[in-house]
Protein backbone atom coordinates (compact mmCIF):
# COMPACT_ATOMS: atom_id res chain seq x y z
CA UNK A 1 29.79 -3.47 -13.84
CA UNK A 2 31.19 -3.46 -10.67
CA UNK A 3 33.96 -0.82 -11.28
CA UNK A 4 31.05 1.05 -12.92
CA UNK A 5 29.04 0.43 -9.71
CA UNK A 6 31.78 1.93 -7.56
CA UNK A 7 32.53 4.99 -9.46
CA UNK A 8 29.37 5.97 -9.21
CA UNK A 9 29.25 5.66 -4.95
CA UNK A 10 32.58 7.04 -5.21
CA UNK A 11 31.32 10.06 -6.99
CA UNK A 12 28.26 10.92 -5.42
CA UNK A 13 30.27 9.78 -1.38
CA UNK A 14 32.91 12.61 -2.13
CA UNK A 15 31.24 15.37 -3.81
CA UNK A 16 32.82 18.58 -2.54
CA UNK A 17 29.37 20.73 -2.00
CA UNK A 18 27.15 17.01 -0.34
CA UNK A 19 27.41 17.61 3.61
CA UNK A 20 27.33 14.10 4.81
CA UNK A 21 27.50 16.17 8.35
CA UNK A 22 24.00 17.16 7.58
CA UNK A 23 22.72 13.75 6.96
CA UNK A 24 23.53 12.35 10.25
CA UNK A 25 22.28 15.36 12.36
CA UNK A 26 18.83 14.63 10.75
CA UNK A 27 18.72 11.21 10.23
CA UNK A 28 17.49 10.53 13.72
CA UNK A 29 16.14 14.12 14.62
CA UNK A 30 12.81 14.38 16.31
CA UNK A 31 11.03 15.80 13.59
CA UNK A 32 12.29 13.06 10.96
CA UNK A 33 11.11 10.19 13.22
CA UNK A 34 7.31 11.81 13.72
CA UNK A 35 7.61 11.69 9.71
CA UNK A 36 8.23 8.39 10.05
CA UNK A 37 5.49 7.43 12.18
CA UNK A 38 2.58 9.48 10.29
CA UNK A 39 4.09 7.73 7.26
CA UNK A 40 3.80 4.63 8.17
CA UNK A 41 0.09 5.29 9.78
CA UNK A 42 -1.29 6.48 6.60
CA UNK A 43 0.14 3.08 4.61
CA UNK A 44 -1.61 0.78 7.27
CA UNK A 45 -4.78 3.18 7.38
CA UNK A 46 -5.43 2.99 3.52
CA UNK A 47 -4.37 -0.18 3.13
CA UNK A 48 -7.64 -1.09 5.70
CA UNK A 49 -9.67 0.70 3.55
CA UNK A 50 -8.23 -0.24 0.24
CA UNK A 51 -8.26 -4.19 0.82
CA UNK A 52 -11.82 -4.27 2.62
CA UNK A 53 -13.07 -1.94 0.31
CA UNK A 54 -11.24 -4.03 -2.66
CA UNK A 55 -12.77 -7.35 -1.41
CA UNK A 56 -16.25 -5.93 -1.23
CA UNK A 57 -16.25 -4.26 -4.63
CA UNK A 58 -15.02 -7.19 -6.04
CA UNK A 59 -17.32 -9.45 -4.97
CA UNK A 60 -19.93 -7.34 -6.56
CA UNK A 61 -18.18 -7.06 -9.97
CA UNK A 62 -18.34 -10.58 -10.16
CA UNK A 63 -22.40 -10.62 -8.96
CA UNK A 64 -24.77 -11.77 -11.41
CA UNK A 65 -27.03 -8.54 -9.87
CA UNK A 66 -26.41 -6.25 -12.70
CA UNK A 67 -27.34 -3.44 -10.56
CA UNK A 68 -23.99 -4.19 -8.10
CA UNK A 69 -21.55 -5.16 -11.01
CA UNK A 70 -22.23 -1.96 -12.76
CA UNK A 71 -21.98 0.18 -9.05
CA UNK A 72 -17.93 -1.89 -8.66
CA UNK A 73 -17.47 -1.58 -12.62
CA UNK A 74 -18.32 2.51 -12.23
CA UNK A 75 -16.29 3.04 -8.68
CA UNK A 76 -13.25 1.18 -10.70
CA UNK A 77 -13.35 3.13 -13.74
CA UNK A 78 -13.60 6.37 -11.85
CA UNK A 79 -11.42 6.20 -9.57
CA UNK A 80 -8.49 4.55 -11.62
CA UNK A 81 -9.17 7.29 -14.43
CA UNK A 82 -8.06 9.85 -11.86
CA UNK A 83 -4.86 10.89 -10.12
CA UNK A 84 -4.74 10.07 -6.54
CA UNK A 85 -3.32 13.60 -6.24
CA UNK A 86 -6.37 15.37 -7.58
CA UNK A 87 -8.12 12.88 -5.00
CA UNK A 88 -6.18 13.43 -1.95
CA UNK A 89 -6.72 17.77 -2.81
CA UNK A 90 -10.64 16.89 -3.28
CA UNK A 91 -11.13 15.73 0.50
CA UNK A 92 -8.67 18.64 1.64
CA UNK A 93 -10.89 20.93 0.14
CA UNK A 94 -14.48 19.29 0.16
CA UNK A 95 -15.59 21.54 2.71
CA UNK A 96 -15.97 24.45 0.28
CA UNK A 97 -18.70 22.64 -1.55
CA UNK A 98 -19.96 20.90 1.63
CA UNK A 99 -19.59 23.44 4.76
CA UNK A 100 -21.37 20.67 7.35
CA UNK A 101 -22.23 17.68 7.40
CA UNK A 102 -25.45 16.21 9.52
CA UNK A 103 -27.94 13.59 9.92
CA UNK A 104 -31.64 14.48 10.77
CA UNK A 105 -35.22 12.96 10.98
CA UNK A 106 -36.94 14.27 7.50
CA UNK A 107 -39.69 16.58 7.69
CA UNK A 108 -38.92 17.65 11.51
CA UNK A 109 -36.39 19.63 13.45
CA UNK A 110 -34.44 16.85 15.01
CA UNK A 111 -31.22 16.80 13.71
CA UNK A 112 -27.34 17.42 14.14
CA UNK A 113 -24.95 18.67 12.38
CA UNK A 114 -20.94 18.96 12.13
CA UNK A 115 -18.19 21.26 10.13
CA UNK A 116 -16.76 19.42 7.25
CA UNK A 117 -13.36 20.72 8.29
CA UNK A 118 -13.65 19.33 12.01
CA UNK A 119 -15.09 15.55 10.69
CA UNK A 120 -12.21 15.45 7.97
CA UNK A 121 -8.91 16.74 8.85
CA UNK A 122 -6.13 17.17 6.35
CA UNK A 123 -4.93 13.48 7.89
CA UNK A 124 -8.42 11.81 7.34
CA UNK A 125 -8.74 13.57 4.02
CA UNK A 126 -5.00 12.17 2.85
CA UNK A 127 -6.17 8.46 4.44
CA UNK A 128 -9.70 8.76 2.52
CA UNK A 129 -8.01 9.98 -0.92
CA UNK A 130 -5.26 7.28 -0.80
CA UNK A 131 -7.46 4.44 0.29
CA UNK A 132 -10.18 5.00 -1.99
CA UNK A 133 -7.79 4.97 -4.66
CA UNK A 134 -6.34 2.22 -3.44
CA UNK A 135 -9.80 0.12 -3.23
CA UNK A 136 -10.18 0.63 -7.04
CA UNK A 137 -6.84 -1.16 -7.56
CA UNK A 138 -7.38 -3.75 -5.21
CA UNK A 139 -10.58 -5.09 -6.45
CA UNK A 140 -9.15 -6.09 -9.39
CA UNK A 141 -6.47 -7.61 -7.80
CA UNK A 142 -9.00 -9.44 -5.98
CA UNK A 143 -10.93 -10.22 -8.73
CA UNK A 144 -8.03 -11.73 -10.70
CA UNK A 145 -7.32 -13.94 -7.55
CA UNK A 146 -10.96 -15.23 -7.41
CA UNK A 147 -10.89 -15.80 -11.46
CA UNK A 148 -8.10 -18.46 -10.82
CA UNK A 149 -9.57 -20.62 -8.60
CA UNK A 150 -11.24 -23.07 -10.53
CA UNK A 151 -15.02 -23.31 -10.84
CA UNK A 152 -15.92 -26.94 -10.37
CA UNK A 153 -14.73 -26.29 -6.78
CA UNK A 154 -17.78 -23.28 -6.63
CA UNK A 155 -20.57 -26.05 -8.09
CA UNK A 156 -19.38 -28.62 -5.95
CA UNK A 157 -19.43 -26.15 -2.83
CA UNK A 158 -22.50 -25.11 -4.05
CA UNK A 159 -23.69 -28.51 -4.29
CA UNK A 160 -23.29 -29.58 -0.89
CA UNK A 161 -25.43 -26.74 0.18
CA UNK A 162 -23.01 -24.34 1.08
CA UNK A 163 -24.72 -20.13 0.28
CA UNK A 164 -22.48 -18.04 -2.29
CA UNK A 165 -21.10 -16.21 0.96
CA UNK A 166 -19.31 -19.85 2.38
CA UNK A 167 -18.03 -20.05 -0.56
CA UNK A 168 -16.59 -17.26 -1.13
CA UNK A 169 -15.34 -17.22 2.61
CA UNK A 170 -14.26 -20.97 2.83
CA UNK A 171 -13.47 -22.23 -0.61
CA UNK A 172 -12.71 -19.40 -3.44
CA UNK A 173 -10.63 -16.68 -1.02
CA UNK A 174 -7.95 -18.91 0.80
CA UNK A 175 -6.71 -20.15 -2.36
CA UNK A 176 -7.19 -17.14 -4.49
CA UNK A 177 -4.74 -15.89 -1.78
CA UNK A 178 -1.98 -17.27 -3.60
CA UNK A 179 -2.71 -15.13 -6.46
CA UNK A 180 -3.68 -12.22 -4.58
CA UNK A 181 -0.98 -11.78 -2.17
CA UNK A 182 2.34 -10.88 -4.72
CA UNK A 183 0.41 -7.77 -6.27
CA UNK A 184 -0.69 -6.51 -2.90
CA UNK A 185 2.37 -7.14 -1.32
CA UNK A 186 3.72 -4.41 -4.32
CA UNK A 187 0.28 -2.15 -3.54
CA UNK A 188 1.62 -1.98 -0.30
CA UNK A 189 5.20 -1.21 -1.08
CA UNK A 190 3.79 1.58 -3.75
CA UNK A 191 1.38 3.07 -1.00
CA UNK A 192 3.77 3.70 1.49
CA UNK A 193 5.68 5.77 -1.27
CA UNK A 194 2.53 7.29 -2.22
CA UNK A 195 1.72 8.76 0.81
CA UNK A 196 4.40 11.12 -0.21
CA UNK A 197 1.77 13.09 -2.34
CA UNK A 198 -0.04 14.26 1.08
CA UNK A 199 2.17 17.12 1.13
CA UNK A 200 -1.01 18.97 -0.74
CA UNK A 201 -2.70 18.28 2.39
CA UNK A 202 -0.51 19.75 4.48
CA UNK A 203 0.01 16.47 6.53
CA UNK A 204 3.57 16.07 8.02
CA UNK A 205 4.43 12.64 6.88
CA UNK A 206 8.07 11.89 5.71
CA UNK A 207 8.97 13.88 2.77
CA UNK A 208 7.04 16.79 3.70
CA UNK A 209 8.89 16.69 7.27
CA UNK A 210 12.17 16.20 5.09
CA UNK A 211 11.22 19.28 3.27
CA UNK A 212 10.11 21.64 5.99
CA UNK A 213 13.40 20.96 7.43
CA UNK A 214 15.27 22.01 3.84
CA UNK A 215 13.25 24.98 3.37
CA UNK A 216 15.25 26.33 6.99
CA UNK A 217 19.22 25.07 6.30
CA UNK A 218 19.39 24.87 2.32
CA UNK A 219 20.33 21.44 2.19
CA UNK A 220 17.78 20.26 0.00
CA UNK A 221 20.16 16.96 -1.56
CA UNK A 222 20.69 16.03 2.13
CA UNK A 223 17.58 16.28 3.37
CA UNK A 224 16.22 14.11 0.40
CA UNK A 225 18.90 11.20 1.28
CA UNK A 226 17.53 11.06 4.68
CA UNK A 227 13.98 10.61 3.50
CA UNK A 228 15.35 8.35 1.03
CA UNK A 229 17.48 6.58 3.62
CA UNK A 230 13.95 5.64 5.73
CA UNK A 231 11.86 5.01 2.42
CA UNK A 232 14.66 2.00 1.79
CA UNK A 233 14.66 0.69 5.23
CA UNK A 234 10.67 0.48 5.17
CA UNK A 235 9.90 -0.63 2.30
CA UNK A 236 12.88 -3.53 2.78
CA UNK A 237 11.22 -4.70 5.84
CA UNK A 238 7.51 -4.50 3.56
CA UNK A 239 9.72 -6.93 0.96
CA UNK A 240 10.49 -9.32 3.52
CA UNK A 241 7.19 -9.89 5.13
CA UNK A 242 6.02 -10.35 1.66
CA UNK A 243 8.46 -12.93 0.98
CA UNK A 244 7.20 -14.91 4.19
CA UNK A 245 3.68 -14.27 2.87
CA UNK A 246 3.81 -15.57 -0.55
CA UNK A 247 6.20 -18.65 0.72
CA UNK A 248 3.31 -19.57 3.27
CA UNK A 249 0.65 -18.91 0.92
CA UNK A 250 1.95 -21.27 -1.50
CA UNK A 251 2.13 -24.11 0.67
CA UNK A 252 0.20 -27.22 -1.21
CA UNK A 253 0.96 -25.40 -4.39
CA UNK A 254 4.31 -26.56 -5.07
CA UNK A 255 6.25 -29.61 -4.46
CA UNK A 256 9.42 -27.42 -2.59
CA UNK A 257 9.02 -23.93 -0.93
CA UNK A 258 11.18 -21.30 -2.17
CA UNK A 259 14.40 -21.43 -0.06
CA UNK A 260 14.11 -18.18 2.83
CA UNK A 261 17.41 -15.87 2.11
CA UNK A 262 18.51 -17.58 5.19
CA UNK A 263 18.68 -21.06 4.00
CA UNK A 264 19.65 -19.86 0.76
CA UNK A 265 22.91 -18.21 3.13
CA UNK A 266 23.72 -21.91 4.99
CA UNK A 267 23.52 -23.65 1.61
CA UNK A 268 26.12 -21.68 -0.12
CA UNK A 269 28.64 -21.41 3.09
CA UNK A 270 28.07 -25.15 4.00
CA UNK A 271 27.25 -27.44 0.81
CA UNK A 272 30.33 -28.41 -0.82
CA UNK A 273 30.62 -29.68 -4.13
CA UNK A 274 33.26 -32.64 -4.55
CA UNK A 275 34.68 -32.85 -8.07
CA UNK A 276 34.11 -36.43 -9.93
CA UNK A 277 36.52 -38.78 -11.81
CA UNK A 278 38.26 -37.51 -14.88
């Protein structure tokens, strides 16, 4: 495997026509770096409105009001039936079915009104199209979490007095947190890739940055390793924070923590093993 693994980076590190030159003139170049940054504003940004969004619709899936759980169980099943690319081009373009947008007093005069294209810009319409998405997918995340915790804990709450908002705030959601954090920790990780697709927005994030850049020297390959190169480092730093997250989480849980990569490092360098009698 690893002479496999080696012939491989030994191929692709000295192919004749790959200008590793290329690479390192643009791996820190202006317009790379403001990638980066827009990028990493659009994961945080529809993150927001993916998790709060999440929380709230999955709440109301779980509400005996039939009324709510079929508004969650509708927003779920349409927005999971339906590319997030088709969603991210709707916003971009909403304003040729909706020019302006206002707010008025019915029946008078009195009102106000705005261009579509000025309140949602092709950065707003990429956040609103990824995090709306991303809402759908979360609620069921956080609906799985909430399903695990068990219910004699909710009658008991419930018992003492406590509404079915303390409840939910106090009791159910810090230990459905355990459940809830691994698969958002990996919605995160898959959003920040995701953003990617704003390119039919016309936003400047990342890849389209990497491309732009292409479409002027020809080095297409190259330019894709440098996006490629920040991708990796971002979403390594996204793994690690979830690692922390899940350990701290679980605290209560288990008997032992999972060892951090760093104590994992000091065990292997400094435990020695001293053979027995034969």
């Amino acid at each position: 495997m690893l002479l496999l693994a080696f012939a491989g980076i030994y191929t692709v590190v000295t192919a004749p026509l790959l200008h590793w030159e290329t690479f390192w003139q643009f791996l820190f170049q202006r317009l790379i770096l403001d990638g980066v940054r827009l990028t990493l504003v659009l994961t945080v940004a529809a993150m927001v409105i993916g998790i709060t969004l999440g929380v709230v619709l999955a709440v109301m899936r779980l509400s005996p009001n039939p009324v709510m759980s079929a508004v969650s169980w509708f927003y779920i099943w349409f927005f999971r039936g339906t590319p997030v690319l088709v969603q991210i081009f709707f916003w971009f373009n909403v304003a040729i079915i909706l020019p302006y947008v206002g707010v008025g007093i019915p029946f008078t005069h009195f009102g106000i009104s705005v261009s579509t294209n000025v309140l949602i810009p092709a950065v707003v319409a990429a956040i609103f199209g990824l995090g709306f998405n991303e809402a759908a997918y979360m609620a069921e995340i956080v609906r799985a979490g909430i399903i695990s915790v068990e219910h004699g804990q909710t009658e008991a709450a419930q018992a003492l007095g406590m509404t079915r908002l303390q409840v939910m705030r106090r009791i159910v959601l810090p230990q459905a947190m355990r459940v809830i954090i691994p698969p958002t920790g990996n919605e995160t990780i898959s959003m920040l890739k995701t953003t990617s697709l704003a390119f039919v927005a016309s936003v400047p994030e990342l890849f389209t940055r990497a491309d732009q850049i292409a479409n002027s020297n020809f080095r297409y390959v190259e330019l894709l390793f440098v996006a490629s190169f920040w991708y990796l480092l971002m979403t390594s730093i996204l793994t690690v924070g979830q690692f922390y997250m899940e350990r701290y989480y679980a605290r209560g849980a288990q008997r032992e923590l999972t060892p951090t990569p760093f104590q994992r490092l000091r065990r292997l360098l400094f435990t020695f093993h001293v053979p027995g009698p034969t």
